[in-house]
N, C-alpha and C. Protein backbone atom coordinates (compact mmCIF):
# COMPACT_ATOMS: atom_id res chain seq x y z
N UNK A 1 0.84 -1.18 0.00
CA UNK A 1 0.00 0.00 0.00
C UNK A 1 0.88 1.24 0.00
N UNK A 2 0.37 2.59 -1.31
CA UNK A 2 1.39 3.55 -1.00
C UNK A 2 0.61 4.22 -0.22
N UNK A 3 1.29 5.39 0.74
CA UNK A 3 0.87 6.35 1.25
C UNK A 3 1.54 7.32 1.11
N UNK A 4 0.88 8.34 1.17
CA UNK A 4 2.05 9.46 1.09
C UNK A 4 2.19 10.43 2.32
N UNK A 5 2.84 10.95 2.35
CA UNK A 5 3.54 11.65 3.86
C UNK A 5 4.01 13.02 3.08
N UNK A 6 3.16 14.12 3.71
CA UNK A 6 3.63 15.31 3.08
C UNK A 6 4.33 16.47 4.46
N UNK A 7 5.17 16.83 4.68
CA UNK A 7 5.26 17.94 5.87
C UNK A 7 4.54 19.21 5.53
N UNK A 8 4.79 19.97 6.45
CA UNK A 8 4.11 21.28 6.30
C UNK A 8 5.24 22.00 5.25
N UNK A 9 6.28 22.25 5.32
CA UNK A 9 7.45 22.54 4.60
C UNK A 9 7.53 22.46 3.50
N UNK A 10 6.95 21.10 2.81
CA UNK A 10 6.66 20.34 2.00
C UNK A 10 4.91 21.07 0.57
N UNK A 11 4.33 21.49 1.75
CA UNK A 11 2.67 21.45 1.65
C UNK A 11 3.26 23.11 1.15
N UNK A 12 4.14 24.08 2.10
CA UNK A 12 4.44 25.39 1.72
C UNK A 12 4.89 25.48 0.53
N UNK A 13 5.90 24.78 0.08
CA UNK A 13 6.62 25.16 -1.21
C UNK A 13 5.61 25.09 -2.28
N UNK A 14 4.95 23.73 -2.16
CA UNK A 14 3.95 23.39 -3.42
C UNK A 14 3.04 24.53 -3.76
N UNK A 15 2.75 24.88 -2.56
CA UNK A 15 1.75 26.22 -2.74
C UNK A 15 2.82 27.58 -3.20
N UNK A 16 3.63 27.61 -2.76
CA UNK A 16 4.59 28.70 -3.15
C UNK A 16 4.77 28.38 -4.83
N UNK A 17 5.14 27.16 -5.21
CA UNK A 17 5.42 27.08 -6.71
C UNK A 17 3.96 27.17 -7.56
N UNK A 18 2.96 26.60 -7.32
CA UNK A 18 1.48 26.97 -7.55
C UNK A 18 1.45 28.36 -7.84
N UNK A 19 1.55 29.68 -6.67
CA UNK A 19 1.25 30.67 -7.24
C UNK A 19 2.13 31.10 -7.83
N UNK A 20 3.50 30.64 -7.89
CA UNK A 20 4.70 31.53 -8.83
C UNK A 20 4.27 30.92 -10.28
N UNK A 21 3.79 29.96 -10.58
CA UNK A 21 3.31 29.34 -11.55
C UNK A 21 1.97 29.99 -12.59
N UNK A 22 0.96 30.48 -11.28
CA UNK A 22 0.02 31.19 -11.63
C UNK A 22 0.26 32.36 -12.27
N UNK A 23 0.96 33.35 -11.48
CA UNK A 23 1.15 34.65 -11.44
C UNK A 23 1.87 34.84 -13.06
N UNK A 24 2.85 33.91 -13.26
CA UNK A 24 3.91 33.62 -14.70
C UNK A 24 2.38 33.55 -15.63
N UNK A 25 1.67 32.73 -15.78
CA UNK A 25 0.32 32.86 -16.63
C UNK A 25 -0.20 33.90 -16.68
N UNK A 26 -0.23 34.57 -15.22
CA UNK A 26 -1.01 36.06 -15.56
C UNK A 26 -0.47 37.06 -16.41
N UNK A 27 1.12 36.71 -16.17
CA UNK A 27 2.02 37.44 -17.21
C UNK A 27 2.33 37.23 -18.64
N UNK A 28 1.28 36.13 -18.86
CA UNK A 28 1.77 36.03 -20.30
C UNK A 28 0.70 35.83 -21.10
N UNK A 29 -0.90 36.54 -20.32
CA UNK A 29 -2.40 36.58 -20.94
C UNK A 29 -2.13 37.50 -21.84
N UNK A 30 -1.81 38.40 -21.64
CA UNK A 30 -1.75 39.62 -22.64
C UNK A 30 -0.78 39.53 -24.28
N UNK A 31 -0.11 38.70 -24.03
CA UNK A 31 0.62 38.12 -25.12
C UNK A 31 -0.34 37.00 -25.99
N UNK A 32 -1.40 36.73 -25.44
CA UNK A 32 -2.55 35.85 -25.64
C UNK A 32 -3.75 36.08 -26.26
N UNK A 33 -3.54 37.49 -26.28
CA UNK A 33 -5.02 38.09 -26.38
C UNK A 33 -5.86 38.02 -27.51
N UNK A 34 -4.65 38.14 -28.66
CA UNK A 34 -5.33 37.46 -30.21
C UNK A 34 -5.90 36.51 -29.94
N UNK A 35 -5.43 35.24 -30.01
CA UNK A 35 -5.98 34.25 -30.07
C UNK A 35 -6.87 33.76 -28.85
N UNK A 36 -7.06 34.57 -28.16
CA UNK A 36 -8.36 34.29 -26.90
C UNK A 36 -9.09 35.06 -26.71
N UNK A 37 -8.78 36.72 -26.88
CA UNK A 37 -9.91 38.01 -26.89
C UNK A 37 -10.20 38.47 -25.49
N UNK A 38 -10.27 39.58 -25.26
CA UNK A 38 -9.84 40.07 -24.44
C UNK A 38 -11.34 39.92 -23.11
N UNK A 39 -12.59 39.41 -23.39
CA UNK A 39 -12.89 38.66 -22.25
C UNK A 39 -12.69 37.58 -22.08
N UNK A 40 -12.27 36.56 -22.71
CA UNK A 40 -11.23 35.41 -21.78
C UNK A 40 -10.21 36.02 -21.10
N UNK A 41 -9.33 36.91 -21.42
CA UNK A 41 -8.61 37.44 -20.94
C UNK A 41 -8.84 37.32 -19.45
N UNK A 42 -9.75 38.40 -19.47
CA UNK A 42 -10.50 38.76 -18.33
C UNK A 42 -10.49 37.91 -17.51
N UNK A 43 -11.02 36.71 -17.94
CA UNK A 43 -12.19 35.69 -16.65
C UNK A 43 -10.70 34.96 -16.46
N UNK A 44 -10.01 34.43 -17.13
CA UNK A 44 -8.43 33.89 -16.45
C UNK A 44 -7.85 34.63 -15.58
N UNK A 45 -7.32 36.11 -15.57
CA UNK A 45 -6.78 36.73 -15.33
C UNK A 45 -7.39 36.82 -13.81
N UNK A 46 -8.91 36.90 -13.82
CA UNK A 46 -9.33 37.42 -12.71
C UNK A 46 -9.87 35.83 -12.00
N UNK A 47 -10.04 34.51 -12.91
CA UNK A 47 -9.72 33.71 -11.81
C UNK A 47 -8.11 32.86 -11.03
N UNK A 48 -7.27 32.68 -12.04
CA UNK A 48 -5.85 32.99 -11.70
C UNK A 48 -5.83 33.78 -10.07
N UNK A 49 -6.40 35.36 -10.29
CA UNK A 49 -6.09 35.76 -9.00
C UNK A 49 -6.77 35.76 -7.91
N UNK A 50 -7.89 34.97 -8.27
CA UNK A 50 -8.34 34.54 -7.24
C UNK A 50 -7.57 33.70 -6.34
N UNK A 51 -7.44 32.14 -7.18
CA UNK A 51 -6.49 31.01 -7.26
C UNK A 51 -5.66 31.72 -6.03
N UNK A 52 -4.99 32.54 -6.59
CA UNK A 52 -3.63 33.06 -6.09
C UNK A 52 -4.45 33.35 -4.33
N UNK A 53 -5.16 34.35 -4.29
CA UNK A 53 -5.92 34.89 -2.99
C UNK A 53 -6.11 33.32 -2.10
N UNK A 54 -6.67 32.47 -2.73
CA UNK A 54 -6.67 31.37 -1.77
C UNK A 54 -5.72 30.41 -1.05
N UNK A 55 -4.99 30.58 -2.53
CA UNK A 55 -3.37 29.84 -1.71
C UNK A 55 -3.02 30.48 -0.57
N UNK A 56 -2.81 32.01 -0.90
CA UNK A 56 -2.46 32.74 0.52
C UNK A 56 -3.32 32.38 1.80
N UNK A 57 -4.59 32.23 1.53
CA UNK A 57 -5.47 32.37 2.42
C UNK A 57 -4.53 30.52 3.27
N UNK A 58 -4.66 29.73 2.45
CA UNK A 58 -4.49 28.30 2.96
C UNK A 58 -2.93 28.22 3.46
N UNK A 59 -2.12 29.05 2.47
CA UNK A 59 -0.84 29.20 3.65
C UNK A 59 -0.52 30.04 4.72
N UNK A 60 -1.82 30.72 5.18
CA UNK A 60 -1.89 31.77 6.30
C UNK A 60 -2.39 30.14 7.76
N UNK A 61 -3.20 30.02 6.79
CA UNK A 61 -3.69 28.80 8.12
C UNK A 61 -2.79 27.65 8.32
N UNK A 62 -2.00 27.52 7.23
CA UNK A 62 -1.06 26.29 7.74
C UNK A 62 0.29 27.02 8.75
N UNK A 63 0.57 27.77 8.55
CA UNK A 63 1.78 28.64 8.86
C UNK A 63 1.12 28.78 10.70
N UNK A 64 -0.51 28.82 11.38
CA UNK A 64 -0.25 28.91 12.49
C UNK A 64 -0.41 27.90 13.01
């Protein structure tokens, strides 16, 4: 049986590379915009930062 075993340390980074991951997409919608139009734009851009708002939110609660 696998299991997996994650630390908190572990659980931080993933979320740290998640939004550095995100944020790099947000930076490269606008280079996008032809071929997606500028309300897709939009609804990525603004769920992306959502995305982003919650990670923080979930590494505020793991962190106490």
């Amino acid at each position: 049986m696998l299991t997996l075993f994650m630390t908190l340390e572990d659980g931080l980074e993933l979320i740290e590379n998640y939004k550095k991951a995100l944020e790099k997409f947000i930076e490269t919608l606008p280079e996008q915009s032809v071929q997606l139009g500028t309300e897709m734009i939009k609804t990525l851009s603004m769920n992306s930062k959502n995305e982003i708002k919650n990670l923080e939110a979930i590494e505020k609660a793991l962190k106490k």
